[in-house]
Every structure is written in C-alpha cells, then in structure tokens.
C-alpha atoms as a PDB file:
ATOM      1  CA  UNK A   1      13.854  14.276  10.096  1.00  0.00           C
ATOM      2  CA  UNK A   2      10.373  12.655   9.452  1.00  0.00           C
ATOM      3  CA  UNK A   3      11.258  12.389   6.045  1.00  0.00           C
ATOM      4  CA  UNK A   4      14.510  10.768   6.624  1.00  0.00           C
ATOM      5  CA  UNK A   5      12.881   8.362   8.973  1.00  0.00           C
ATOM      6  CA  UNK A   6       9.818   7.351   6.388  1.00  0.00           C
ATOM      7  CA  UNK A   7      12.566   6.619   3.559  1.00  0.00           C
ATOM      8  CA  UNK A   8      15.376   4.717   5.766  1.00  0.00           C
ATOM      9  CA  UNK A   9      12.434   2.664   7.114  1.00  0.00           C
ATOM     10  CA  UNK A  10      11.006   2.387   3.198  1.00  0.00           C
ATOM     11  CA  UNK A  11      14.341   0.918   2.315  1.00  0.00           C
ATOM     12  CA  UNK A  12      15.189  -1.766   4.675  1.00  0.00           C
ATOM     13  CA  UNK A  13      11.524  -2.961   4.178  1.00  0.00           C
ATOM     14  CA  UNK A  14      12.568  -2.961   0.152  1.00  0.00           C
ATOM     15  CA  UNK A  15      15.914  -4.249   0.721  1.00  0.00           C
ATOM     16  CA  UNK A  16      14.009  -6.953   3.349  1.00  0.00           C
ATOM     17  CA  UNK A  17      11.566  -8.281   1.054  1.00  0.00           C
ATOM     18  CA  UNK A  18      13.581  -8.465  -1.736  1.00  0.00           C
ATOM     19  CA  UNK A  19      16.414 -10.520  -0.517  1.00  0.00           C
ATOM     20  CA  UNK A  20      13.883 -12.794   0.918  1.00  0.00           C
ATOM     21  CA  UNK A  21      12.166 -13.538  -2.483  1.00  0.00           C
ATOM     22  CA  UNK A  22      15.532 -14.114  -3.929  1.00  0.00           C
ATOM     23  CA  UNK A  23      16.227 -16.487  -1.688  1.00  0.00           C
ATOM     24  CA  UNK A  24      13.236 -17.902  -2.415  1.00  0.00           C
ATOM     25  CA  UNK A  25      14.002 -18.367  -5.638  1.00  0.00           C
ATOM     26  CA  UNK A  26      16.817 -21.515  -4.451  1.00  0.00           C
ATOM     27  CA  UNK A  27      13.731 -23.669  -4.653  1.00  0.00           C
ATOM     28  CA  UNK A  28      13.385 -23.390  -8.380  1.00  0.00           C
ATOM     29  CA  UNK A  29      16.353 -25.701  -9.059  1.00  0.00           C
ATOM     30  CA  UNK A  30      14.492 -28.119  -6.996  1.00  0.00           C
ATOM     31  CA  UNK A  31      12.156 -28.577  -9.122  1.00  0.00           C
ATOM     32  CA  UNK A  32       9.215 -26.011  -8.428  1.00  0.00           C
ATOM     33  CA  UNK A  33       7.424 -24.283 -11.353  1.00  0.00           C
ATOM     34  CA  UNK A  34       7.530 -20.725 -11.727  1.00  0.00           C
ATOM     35  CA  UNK A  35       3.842 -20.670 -10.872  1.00  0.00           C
ATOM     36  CA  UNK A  36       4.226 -22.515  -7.749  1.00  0.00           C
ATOM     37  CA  UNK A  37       7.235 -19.957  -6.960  1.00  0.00           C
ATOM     38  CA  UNK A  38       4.660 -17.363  -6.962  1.00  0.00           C
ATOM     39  CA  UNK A  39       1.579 -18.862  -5.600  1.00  0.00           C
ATOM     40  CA  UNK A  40       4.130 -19.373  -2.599  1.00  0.00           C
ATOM     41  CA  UNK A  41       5.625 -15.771  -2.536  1.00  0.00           C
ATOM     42  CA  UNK A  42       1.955 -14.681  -2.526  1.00  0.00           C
ATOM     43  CA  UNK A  43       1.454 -16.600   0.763  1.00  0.00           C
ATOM     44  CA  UNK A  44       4.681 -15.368   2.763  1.00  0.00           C
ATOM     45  CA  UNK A  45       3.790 -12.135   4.500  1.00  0.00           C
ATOM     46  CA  UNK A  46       7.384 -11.503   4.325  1.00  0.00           C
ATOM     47  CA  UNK A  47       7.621 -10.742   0.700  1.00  0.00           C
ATOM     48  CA  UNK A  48       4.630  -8.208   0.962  1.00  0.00           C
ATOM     49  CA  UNK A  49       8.000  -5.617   2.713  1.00  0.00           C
ATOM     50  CA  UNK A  50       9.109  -5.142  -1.149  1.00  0.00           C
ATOM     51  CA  UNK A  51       6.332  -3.058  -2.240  1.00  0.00           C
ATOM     52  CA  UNK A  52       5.288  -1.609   1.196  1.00  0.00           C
ATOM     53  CA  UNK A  53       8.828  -0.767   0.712  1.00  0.00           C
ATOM     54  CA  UNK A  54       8.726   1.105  -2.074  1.00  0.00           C
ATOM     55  CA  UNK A  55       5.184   3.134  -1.603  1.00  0.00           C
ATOM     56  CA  UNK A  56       7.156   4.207   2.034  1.00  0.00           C
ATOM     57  CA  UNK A  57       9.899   5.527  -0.070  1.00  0.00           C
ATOM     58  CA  UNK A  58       7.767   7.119  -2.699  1.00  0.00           C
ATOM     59  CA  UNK A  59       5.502   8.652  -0.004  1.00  0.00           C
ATOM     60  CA  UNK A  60       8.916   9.915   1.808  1.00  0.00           C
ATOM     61  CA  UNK A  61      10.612  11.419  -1.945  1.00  0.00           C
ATOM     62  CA  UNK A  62       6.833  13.168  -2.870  1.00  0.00           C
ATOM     63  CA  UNK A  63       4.942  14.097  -0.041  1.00  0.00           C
ATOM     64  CA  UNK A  64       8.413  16.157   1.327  1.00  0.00           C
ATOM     65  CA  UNK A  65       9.784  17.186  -1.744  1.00  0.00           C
ATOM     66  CA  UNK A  66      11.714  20.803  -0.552  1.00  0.00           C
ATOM     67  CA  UNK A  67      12.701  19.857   3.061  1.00  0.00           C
END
C-alpha cells in the first residue's frame, strides 16, 4: 500500500510540475529568450515537483520491487 502511495504521490508531483513548465513556455512567443525561460523556471518552486516527481516514483518502482 506504501508503495502505491509513494508512486501515485510521485506522479501527480511529475504530472504537476510538468504541466506548469509547459505552460510556462506561452511566454516564449512573447518574446522571452530561451535562457530567460529557464533562469525563470529555475526560480519557480513549482517546477522543482517534475523531478521530485520522478525520484518519488523511482524510489516507489526500486526500493519495493516484489510487493
């Protein structure tokens, strides 16, 4: 149950964080620079949930791996 838990929770935070710097990325037809795209990603704690995440879901798949 723990395991299911630790993934489900894994994968909203990866499906969170990843919509969210997608819909970041609307501010590159305005006229931002890639680099400026990512200096600003780095700065929203919000986009931090895609790899958090993923090392929840990798934790979940290898730490349990037979129950």
């Amino acid at each position: 149950m723990g395991k299911l838990f630790l993934f489900l929770l894994g994968f909203g935070l990866a499906v969170t964080g990843g919509v969210t710097i997608i819909a970041y990325m609307n501010f590159l037809p305005a006229g931002i620079e890639w680099t400026d795209y990512l200096i600003f990603i780095k700065s929203r704690p919000e986009c931090y949930f895609l790899p958090v995440g993923f090392l929840l879901m990798v934790i979940a798949l290898y730490r349990y791996p037979n129950t």
